[in-house]
C-alpha atoms as a PDB file:
ATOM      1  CA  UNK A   1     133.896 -45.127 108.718  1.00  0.00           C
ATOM      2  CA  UNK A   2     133.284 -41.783 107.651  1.00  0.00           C
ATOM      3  CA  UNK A   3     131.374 -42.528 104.324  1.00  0.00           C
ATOM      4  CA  UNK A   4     129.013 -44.687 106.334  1.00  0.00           C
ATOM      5  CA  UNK A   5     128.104 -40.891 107.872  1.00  0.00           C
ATOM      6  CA  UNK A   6     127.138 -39.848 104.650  1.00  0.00           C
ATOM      7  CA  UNK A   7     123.741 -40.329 103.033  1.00  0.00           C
ATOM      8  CA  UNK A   8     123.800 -42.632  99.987  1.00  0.00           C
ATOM      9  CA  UNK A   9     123.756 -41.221  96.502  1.00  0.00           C
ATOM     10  CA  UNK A  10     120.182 -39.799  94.818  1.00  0.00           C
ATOM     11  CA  UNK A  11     120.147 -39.651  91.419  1.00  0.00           C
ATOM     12  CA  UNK A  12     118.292 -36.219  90.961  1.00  0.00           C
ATOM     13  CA  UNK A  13     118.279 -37.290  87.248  1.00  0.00           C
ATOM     14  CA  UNK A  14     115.727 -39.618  88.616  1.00  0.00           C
ATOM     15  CA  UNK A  15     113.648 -36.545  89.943  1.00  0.00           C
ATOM     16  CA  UNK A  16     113.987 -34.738  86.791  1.00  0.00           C
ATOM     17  CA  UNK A  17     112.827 -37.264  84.315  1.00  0.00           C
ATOM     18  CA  UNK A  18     109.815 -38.319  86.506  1.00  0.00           C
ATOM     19  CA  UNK A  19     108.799 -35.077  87.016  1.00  0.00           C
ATOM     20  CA  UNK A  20     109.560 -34.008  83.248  1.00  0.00           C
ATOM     21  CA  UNK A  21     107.099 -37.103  82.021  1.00  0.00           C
ATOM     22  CA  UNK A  22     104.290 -36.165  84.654  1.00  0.00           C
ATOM     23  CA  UNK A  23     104.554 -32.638  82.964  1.00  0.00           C
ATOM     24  CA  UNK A  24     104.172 -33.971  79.477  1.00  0.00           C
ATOM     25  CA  UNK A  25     101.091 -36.206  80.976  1.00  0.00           C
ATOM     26  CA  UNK A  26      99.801 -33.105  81.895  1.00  0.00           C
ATOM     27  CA  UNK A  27     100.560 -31.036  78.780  1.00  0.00           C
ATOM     28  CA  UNK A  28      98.669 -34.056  76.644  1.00  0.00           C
ATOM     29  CA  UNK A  29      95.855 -33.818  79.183  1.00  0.00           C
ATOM     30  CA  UNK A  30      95.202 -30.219  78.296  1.00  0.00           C
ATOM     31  CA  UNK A  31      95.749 -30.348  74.910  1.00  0.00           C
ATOM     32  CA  UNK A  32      93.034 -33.066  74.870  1.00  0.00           C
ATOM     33  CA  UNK A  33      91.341 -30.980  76.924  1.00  0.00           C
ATOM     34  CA  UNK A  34      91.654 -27.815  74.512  1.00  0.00           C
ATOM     35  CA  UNK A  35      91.022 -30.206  71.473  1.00  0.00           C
ATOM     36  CA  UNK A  36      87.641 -31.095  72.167  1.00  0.00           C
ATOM     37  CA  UNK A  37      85.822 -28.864  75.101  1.00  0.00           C
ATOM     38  CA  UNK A  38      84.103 -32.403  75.862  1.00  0.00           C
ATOM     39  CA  UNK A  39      85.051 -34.233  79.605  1.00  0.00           C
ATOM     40  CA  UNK A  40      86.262 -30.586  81.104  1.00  0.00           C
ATOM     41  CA  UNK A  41      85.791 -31.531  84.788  1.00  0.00           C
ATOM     42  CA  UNK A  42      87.177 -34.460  84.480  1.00  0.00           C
ATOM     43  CA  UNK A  43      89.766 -33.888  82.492  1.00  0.00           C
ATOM     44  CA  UNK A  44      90.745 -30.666  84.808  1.00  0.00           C
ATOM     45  CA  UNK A  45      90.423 -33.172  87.814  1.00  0.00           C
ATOM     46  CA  UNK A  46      93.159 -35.189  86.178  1.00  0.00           C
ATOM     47  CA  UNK A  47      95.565 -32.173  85.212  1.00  0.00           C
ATOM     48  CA  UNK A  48      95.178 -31.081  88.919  1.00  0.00           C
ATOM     49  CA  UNK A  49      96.427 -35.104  90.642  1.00  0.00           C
ATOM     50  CA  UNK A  50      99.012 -34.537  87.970  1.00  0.00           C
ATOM     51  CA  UNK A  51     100.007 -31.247  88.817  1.00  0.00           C
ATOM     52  CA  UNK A  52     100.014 -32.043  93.012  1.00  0.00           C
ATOM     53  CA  UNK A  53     102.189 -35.444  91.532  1.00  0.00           C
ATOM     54  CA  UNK A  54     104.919 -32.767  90.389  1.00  0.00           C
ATOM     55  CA  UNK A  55     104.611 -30.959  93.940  1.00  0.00           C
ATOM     56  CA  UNK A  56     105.036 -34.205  95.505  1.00  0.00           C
ATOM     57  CA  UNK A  57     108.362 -35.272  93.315  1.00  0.00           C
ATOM     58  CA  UNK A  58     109.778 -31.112  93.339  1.00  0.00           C
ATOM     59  CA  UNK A  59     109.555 -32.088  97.313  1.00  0.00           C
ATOM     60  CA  UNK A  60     111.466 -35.178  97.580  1.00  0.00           C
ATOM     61  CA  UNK A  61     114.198 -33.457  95.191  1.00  0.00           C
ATOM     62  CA  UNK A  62     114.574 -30.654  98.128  1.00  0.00           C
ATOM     63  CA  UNK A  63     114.051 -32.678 100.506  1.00  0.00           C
ATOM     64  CA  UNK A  64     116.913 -35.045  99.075  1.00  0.00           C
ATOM     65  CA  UNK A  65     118.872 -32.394  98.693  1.00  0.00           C
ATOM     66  CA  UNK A  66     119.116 -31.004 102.106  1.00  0.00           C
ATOM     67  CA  UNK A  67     120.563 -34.271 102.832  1.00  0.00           C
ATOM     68  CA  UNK A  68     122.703 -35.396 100.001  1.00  0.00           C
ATOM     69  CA  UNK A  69     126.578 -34.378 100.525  1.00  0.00           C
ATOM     70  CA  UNK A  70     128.025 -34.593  97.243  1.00  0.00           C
ATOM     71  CA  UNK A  71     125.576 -33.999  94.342  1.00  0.00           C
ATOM     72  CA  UNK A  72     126.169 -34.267  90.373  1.00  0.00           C
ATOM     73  CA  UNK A  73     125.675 -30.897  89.407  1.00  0.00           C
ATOM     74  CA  UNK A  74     125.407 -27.475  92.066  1.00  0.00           C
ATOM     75  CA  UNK A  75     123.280 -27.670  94.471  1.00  0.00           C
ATOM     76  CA  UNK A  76     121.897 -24.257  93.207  1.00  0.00           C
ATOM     77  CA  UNK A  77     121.316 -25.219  89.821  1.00  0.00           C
ATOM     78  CA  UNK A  78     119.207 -28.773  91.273  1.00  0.00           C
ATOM     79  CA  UNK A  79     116.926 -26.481  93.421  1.00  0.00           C
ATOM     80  CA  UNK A  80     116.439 -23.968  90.129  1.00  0.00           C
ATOM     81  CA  UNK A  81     115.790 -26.625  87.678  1.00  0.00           C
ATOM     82  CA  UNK A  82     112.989 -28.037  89.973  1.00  0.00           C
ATOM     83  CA  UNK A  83     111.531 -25.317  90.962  1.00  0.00           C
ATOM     84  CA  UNK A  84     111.079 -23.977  87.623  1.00  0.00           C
ATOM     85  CA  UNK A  85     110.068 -27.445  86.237  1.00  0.00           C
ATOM     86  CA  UNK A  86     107.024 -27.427  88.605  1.00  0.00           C
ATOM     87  CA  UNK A  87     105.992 -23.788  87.242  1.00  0.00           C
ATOM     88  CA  UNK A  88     104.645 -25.457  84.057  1.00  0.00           C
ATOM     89  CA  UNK A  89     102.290 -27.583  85.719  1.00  0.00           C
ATOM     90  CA  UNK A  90     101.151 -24.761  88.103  1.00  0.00           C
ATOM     91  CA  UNK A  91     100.217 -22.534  85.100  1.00  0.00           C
ATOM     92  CA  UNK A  92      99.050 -25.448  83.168  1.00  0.00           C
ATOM     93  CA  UNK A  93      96.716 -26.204  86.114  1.00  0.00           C
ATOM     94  CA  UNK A  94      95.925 -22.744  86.521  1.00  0.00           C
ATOM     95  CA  UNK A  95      94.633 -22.796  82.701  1.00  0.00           C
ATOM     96  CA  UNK A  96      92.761 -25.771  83.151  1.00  0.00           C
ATOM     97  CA  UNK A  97      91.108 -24.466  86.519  1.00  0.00           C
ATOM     98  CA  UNK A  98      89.871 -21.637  84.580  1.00  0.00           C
ATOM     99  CA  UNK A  99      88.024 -23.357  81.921  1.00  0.00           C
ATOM    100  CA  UNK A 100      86.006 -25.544  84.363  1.00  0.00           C
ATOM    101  CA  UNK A 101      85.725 -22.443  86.521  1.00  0.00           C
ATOM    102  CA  UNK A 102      83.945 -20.117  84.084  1.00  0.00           C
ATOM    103  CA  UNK A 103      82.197 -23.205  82.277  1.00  0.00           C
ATOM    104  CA  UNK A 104      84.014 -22.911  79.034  1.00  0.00           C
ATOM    105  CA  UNK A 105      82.931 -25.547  76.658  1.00  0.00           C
ATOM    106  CA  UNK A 106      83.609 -23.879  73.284  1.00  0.00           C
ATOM    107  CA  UNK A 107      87.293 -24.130  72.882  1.00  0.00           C
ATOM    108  CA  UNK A 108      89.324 -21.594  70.354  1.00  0.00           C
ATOM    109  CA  UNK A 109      91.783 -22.270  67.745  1.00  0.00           C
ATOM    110  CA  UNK A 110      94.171 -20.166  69.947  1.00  0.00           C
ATOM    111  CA  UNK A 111      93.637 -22.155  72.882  1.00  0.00           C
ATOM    112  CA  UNK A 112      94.696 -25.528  70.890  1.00  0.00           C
ATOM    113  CA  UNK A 113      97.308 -23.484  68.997  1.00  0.00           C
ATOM    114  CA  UNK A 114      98.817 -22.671  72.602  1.00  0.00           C
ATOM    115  CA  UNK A 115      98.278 -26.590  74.486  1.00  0.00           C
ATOM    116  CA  UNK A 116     100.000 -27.821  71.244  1.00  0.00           C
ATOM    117  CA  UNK A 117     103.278 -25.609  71.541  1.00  0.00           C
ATOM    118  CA  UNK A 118     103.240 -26.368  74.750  1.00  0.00           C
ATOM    119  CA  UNK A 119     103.141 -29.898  74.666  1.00  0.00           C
ATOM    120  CA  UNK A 120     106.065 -30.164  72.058  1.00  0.00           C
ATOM    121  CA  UNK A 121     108.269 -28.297  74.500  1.00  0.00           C
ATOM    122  CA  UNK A 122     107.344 -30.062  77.314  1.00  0.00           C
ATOM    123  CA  UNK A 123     108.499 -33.077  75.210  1.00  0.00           C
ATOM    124  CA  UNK A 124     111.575 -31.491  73.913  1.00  0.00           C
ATOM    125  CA  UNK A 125     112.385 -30.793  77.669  1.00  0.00           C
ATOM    126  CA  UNK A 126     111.805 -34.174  78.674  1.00  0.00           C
ATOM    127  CA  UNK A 127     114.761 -35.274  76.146  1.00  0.00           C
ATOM    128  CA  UNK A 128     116.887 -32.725  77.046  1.00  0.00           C
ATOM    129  CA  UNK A 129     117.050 -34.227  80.845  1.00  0.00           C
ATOM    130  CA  UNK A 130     117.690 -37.215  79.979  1.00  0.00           C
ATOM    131  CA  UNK A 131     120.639 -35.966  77.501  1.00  0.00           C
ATOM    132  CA  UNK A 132     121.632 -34.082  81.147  1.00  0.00           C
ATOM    133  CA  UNK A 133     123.107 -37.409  82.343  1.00  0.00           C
ATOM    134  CA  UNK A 134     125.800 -37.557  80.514  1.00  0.00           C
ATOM    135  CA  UNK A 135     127.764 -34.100  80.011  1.00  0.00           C
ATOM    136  CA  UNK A 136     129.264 -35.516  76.697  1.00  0.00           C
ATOM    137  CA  UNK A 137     125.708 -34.785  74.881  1.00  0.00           C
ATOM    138  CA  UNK A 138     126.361 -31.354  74.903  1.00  0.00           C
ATOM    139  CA  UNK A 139     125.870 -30.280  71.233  1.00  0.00           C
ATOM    140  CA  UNK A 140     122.398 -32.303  71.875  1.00  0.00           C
ATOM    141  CA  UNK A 141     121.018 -30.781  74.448  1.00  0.00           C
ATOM    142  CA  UNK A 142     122.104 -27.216  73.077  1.00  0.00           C
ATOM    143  CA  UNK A 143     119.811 -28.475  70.157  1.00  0.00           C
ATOM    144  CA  UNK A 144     117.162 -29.134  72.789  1.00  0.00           C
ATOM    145  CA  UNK A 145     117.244 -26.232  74.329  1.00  0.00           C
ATOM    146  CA  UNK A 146     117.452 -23.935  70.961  1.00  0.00           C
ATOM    147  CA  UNK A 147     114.301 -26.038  70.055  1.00  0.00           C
ATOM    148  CA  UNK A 148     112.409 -24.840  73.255  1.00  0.00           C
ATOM    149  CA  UNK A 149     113.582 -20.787  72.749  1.00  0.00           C
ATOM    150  CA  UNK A 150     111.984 -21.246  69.140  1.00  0.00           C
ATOM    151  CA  UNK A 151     108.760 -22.969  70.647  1.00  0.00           C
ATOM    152  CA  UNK A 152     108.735 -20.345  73.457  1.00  0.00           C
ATOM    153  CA  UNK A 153     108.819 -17.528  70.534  1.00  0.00           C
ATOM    154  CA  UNK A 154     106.373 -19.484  69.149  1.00  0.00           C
ATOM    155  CA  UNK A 155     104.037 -19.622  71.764  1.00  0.00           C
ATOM    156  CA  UNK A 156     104.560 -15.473  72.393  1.00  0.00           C
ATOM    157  CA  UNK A 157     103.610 -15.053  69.018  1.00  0.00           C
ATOM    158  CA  UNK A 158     100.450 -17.027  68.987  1.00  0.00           C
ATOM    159  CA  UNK A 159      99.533 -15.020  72.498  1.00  0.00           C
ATOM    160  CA  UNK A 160      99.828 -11.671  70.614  1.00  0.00           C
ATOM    161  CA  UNK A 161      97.670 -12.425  67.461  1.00  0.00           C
ATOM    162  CA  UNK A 162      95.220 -14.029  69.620  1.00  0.00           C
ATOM    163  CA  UNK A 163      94.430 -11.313  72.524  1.00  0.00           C
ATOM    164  CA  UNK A 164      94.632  -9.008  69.369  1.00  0.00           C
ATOM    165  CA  UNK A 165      91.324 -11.156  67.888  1.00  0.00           C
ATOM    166  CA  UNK A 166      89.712 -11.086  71.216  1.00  0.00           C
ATOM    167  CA  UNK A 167      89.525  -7.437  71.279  1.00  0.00           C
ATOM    168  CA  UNK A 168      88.391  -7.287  67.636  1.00  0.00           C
ATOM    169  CA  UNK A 169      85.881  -9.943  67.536  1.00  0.00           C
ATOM    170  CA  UNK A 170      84.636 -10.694  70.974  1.00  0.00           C
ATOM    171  CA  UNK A 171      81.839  -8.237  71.877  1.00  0.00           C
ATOM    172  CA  UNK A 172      81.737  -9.452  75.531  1.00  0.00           C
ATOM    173  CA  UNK A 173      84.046  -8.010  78.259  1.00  0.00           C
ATOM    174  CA  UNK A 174      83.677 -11.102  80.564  1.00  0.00           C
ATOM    175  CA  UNK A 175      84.885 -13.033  77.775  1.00  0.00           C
ATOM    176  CA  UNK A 176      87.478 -11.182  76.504  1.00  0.00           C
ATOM    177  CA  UNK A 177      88.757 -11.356  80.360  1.00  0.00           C
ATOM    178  CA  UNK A 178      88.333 -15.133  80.560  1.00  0.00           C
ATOM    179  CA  UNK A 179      90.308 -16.175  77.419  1.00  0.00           C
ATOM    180  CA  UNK A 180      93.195 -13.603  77.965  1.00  0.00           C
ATOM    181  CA  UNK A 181      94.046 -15.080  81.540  1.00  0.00           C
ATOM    182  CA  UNK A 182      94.063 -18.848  80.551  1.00  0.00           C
ATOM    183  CA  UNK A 183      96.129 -17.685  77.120  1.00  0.00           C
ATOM    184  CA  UNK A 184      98.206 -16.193  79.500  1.00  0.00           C
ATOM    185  CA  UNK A 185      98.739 -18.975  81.872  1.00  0.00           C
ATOM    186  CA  UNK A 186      99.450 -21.622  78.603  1.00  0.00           C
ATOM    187  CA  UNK A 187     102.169 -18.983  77.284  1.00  0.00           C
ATOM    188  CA  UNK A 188     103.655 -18.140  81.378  1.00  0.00           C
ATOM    189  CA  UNK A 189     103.922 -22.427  81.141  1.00  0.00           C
ATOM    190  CA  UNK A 190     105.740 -22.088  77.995  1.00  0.00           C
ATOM    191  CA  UNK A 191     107.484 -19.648  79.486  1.00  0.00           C
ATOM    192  CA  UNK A 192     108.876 -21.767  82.016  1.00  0.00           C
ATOM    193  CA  UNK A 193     109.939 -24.717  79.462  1.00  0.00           C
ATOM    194  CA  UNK A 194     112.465 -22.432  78.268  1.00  0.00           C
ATOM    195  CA  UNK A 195     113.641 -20.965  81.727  1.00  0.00           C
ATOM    196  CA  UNK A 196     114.298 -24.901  82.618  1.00  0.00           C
ATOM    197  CA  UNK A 197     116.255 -24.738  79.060  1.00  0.00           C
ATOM    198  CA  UNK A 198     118.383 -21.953  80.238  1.00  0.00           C
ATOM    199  CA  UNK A 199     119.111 -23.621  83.445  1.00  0.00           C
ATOM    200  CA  UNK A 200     120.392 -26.489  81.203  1.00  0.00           C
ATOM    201  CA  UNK A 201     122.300 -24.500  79.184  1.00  0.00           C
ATOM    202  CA  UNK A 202     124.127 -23.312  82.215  1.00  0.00           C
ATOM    203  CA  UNK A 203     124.662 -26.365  83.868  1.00  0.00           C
ATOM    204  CA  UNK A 204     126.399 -27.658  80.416  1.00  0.00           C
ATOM    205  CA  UNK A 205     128.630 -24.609  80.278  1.00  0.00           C
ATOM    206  CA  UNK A 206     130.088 -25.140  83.510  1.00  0.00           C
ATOM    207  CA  UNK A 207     130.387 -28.881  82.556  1.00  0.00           C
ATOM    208  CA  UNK A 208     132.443 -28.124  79.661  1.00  0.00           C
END
């Protein structure tokens, strides 16, 4: 009688891998974006239904979650991992915004440099949540997530040399300011790939 009181099972893994491929839909989108400076409303359009897509799933996962009674890993580390999955598309979005916003249709070679690190850790994630159904794959998703700390280092590294050549070749202040904040945004997205690694990591530990 008493487990007819209780709500049937989500599988938050569910959440997770949707959301992780919507976020690699949107990583693509920007790096196609990045790749070619051609289609930049519409392309920014798309990133944006992608990005409210992510909202709409990081929702249902809290909203599940308020009333799920037993859940497969802490309930602390579900709401984390979500949260912080939905970061990347908000910066990623953010980045995208900008380049419609100031009418950017010459793209850099940090730009693509940064949309293509950030794609291949958005992928990487993406594997490493589905490894995160079964607790045995724990050597692989360490891999996964060592993967995404190198990519994030990556992804600093690129940030630094490139705000360095804006201040030595760009003449233009307006510039200079418009490049630096959508760098910024692409590396805060990377960012958040590996803080969603770390949140794996810990979730494995206390698994093992």
């Amino acid at each position: 009688m008493f487990g007819r009181l209780l709500p049937r099972e989500t599988s938050f893994f569910d959440f997770f891998e949707r959301h992780a491929a919507m976020t690699v839909e949107g990583a693509r989108e920007f790096l196609s974006l990045a790749s070619t400076g051609a289609n930049v409303n519409a392309k920014a359009k798309r990133i944006k239904e992608i990005e409210h897509e992510c909202d709409t799933i990081t929702h249902h996962t809290v909203e599940a979650l308020h009333k799920t009674f037993i859940t497969p890993i802490e309930r602390d580390d579900i709401f984390r991992l979500i949260s912080k999955m939905d970061d990347i598309m908000d910066y990623v979005e953010a980045a995208a915004e900008r380049i419609a916003l100031y009418k950017l249709s010459q793209m850099t070679n940090d730009v693509k440099d940064l949309a293509d690190v950030l794609l291949r850790a958005t992928l990487e994630l993406e594997q490493g949540l589905k490894l995160l159904r079964n607790m045995e794959n724990t050597e692989a998703i360490s891999q996964k997530c060592i993967d995404i700390n190198r990519l994030e280092n990556e992804a600093d590294s690129i940030l630094r040399t490139a705000v360095a050549r804006l201040f030595d070749e760009e003449q233009d202040v307006r510039t200079i300011i418009k490049w630096k904040e959508i760098y910024e945004n692409l590396e805060n997205a990377t960012d958040r790939c590996e803080d969603v690694a770390n949140i794996i990591e810990g979730v494995v530990l206390e698994h093992a």
